[in-house]
C-alpha atoms as a PDB file:
ATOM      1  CA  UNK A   1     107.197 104.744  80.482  1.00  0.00           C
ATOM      2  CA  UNK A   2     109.292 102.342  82.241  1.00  0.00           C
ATOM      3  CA  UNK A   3     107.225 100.362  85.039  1.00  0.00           C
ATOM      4  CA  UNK A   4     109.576  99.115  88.336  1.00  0.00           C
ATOM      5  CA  UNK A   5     109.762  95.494  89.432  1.00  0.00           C
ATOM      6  CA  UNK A   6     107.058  94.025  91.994  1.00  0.00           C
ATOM      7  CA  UNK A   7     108.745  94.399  95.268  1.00  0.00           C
ATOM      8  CA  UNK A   8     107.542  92.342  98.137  1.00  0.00           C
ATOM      9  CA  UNK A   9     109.740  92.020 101.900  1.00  0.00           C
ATOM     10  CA  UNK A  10     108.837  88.536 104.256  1.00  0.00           C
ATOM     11  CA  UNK A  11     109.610  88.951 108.122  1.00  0.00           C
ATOM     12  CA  UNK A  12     108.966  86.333 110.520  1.00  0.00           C
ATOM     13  CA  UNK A  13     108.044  88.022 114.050  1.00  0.00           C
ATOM     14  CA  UNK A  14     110.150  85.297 116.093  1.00  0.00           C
ATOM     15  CA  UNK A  15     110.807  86.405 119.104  1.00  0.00           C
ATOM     16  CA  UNK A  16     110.321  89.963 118.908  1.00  0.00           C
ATOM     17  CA  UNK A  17     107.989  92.036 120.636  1.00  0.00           C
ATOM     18  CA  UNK A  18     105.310  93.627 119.429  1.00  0.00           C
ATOM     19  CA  UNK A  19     106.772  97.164 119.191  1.00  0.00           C
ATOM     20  CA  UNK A  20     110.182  95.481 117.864  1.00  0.00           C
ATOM     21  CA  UNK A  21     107.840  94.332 115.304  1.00  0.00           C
ATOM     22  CA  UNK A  22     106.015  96.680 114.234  1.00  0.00           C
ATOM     23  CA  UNK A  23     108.905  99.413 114.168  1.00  0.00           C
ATOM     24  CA  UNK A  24     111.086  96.852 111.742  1.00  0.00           C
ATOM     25  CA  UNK A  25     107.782  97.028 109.231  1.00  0.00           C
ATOM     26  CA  UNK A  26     107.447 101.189 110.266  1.00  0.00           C
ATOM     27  CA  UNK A  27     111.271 101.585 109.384  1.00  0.00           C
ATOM     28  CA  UNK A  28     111.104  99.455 105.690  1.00  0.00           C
ATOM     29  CA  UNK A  29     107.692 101.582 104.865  1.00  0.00           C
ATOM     30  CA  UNK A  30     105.744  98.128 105.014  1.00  0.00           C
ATOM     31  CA  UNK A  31     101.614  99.202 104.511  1.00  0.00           C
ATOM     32  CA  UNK A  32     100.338  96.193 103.607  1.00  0.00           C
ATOM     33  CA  UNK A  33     101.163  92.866 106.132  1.00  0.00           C
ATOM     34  CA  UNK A  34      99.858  89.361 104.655  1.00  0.00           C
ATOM     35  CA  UNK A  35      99.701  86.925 107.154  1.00  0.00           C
ATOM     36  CA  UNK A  36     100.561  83.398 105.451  1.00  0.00           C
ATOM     37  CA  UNK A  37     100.262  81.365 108.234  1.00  0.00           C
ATOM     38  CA  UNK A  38      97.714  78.347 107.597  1.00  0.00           C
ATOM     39  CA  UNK A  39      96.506  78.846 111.479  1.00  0.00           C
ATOM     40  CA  UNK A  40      96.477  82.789 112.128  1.00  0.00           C
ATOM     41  CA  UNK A  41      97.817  82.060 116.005  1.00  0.00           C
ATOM     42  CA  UNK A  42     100.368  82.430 118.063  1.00  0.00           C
ATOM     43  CA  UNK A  43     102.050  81.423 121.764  1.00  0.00           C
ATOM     44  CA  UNK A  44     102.708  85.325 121.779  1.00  0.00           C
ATOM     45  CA  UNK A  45      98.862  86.550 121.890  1.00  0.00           C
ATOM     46  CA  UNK A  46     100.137  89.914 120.614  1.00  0.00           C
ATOM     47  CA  UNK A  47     100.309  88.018 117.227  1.00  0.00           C
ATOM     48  CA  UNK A  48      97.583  86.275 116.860  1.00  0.00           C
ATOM     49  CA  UNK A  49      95.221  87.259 113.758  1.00  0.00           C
ATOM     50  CA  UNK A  50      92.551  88.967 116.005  1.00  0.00           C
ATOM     51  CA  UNK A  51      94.678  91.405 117.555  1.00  0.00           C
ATOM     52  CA  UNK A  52      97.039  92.135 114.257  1.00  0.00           C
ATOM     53  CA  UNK A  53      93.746  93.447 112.642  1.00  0.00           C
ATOM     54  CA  UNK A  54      93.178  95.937 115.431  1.00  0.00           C
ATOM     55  CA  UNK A  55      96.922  97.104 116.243  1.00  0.00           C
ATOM     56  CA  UNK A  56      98.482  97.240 112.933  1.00  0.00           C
ATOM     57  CA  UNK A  57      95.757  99.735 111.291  1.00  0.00           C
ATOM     58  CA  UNK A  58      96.523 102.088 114.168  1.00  0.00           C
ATOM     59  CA  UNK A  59     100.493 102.033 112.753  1.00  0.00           C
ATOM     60  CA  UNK A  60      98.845 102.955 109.176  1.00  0.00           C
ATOM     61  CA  UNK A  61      99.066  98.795 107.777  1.00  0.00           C
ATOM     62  CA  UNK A  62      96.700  96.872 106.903  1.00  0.00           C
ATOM     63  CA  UNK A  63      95.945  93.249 107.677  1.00  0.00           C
ATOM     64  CA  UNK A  64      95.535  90.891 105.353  1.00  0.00           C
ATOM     65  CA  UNK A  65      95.322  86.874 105.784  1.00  0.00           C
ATOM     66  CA  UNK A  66      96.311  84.515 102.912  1.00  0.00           C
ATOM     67  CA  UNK A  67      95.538  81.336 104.416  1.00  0.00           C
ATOM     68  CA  UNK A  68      96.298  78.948 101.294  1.00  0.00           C
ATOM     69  CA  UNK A  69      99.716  79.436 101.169  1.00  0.00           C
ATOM     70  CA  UNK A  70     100.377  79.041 105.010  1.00  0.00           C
ATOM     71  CA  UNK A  71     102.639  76.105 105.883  1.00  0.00           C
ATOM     72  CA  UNK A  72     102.244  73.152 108.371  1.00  0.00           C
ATOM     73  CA  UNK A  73     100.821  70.737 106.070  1.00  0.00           C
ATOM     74  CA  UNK A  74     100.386  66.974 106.435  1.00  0.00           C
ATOM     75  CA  UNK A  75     102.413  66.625 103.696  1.00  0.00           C
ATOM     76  CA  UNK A  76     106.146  68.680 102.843  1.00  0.00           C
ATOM     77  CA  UNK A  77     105.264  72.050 101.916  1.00  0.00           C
ATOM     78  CA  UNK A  78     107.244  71.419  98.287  1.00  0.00           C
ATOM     79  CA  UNK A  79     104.660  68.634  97.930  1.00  0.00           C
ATOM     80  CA  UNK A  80     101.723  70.433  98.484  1.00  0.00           C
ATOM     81  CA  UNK A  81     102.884  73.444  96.366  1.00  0.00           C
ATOM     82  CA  UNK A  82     102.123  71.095  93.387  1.00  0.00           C
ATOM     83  CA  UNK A  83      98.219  70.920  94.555  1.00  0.00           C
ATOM     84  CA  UNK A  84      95.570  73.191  92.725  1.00  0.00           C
ATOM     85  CA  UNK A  85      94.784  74.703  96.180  1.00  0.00           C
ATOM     86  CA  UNK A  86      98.218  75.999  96.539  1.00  0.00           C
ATOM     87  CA  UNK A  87      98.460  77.131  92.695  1.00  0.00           C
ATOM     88  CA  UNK A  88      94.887  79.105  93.371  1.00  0.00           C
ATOM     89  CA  UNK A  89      96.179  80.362  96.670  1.00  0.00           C
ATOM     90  CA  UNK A  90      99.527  81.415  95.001  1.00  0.00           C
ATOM     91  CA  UNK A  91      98.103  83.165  92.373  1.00  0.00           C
ATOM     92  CA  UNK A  92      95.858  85.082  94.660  1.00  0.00           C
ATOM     93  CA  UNK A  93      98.931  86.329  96.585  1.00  0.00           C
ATOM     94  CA  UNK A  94     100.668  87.597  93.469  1.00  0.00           C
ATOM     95  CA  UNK A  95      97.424  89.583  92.705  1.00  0.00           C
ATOM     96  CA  UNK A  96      97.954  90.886  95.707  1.00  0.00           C
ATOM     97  CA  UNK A  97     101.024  91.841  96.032  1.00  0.00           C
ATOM     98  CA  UNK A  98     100.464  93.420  92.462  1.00  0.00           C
ATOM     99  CA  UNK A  99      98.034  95.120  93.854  1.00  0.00           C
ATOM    100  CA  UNK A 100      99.620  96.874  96.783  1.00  0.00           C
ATOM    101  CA  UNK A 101     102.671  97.508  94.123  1.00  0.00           C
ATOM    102  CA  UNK A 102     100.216  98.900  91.867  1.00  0.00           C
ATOM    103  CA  UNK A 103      99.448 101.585  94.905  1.00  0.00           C
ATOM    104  CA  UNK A 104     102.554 102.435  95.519  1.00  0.00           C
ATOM    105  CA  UNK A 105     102.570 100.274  99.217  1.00  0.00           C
ATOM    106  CA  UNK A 106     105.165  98.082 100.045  1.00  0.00           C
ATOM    107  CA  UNK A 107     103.717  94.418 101.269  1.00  0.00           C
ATOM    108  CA  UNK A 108     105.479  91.733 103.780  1.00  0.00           C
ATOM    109  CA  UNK A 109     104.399  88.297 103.791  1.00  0.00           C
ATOM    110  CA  UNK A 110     104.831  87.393 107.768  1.00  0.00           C
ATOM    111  CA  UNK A 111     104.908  84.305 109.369  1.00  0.00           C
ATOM    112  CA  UNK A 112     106.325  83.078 112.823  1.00  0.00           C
ATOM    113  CA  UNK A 113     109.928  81.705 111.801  1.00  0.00           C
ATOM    114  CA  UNK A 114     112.255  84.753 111.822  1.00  0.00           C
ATOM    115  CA  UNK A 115     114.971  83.528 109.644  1.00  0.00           C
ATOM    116  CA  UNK A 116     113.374  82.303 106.073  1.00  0.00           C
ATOM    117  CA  UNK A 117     115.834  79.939 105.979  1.00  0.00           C
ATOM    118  CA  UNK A 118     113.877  77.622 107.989  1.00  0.00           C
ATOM    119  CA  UNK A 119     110.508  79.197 106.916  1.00  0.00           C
ATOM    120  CA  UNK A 120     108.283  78.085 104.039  1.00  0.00           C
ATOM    121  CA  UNK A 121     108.134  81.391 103.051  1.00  0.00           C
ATOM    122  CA  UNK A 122     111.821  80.671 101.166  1.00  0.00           C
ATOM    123  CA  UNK A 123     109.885  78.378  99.620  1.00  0.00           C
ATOM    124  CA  UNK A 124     107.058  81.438  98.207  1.00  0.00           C
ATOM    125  CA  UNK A 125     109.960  83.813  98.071  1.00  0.00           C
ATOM    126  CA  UNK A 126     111.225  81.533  95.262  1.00  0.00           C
ATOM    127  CA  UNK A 127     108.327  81.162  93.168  1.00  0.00           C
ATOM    128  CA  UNK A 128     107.418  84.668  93.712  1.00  0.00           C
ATOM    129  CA  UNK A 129     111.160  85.912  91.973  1.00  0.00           C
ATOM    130  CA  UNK A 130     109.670  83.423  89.136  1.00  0.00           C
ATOM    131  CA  UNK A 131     106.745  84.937  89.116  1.00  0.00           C
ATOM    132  CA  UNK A 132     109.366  88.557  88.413  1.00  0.00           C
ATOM    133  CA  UNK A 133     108.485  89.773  91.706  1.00  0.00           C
ATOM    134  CA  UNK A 134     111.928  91.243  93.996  1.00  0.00           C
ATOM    135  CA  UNK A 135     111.836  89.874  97.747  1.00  0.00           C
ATOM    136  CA  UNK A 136     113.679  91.551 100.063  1.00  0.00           C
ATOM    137  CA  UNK A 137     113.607  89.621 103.938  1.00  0.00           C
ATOM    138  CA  UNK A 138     113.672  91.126 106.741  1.00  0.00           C
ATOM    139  CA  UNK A 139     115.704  89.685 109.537  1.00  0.00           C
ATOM    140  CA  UNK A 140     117.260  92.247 111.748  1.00  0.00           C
ATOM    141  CA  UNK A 141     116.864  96.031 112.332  1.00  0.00           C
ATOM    142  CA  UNK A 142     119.047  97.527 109.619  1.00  0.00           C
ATOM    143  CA  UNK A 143     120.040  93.579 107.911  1.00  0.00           C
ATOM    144  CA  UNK A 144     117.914  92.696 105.296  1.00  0.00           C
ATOM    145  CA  UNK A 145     118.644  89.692 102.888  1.00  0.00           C
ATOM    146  CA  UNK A 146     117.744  89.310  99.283  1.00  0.00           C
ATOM    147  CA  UNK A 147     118.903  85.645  98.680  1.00  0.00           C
ATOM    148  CA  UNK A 148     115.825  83.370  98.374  1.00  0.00           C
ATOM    149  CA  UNK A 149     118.788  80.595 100.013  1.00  0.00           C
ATOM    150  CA  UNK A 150     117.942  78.424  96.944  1.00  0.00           C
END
């Protein structure tokens, strides 16, 4: 039997609006959305945590929040990725995202930067391809990027 490779898309919401948003995750067959933000809010209410949980089941995806591995740390995110909270939090995510593989779903870690490039998702995107898991980020409409800009 030959088993495919963990798949797992990022998206940062940016600037988009809500229904931008949630037809970029409707068009890549997202189900699952893990929020990796350390603080679950936003300047745009229509993303904060609260209201993701009760919009995004209604579009058939479910919420999930992975605080550990959110960013905006008092130290640089590559330094805290060394801690044993961020190597428990890590390993929780790839369980995860196993997990939703393992269903046949298709997860997106989100946070608020749209381009990873400037995003510590990159950074998770990286150690996730370690980990054998593919990443695929969403950017665009139609433009998706598979380079973890390493």
């Amino acid at each position: 039997m030959i088993s495919k490779t963990p798949l797992c898309y990022t998206i940062g919401y940016g600037n988009r609006t809500l229904e931008e948003f949630i037809s970029l995750l409707q068009i890549n067959k997202i189900t699952h959305l893990i929020d990796i933000r350390r603080y679950p809010n936003s300047w745009m209410e229509h993303f904060d945590k609260e209201l993701l949980q009760r919009i995004l089941p209604k579009n058939r995806i479910s919420y999930m929040h992975c605080t550990g591995v959110g960013g905006m740390r008092e130290s640089a995110y590559y330094e805290y990725m060394e801690t044993e909270e961020f190597n428990h939090s890590f390993s929780r995510l790839v369980d995860l995202i196993m997990e939703v593989n393992g269903t046949d779903g298709y997860p997106v870690l989100m946070c608020a930067e749209k381009s990873p490039k400037n995003c510590h998702r990159r950074y998770l995107a990286q150690n996730l391809e370690r980990s054998g898991i593919k990443i695929i980020h969403l950017t665009e409409p139609g433009q998706t990027d598979f380079s973890s800009f390493s």
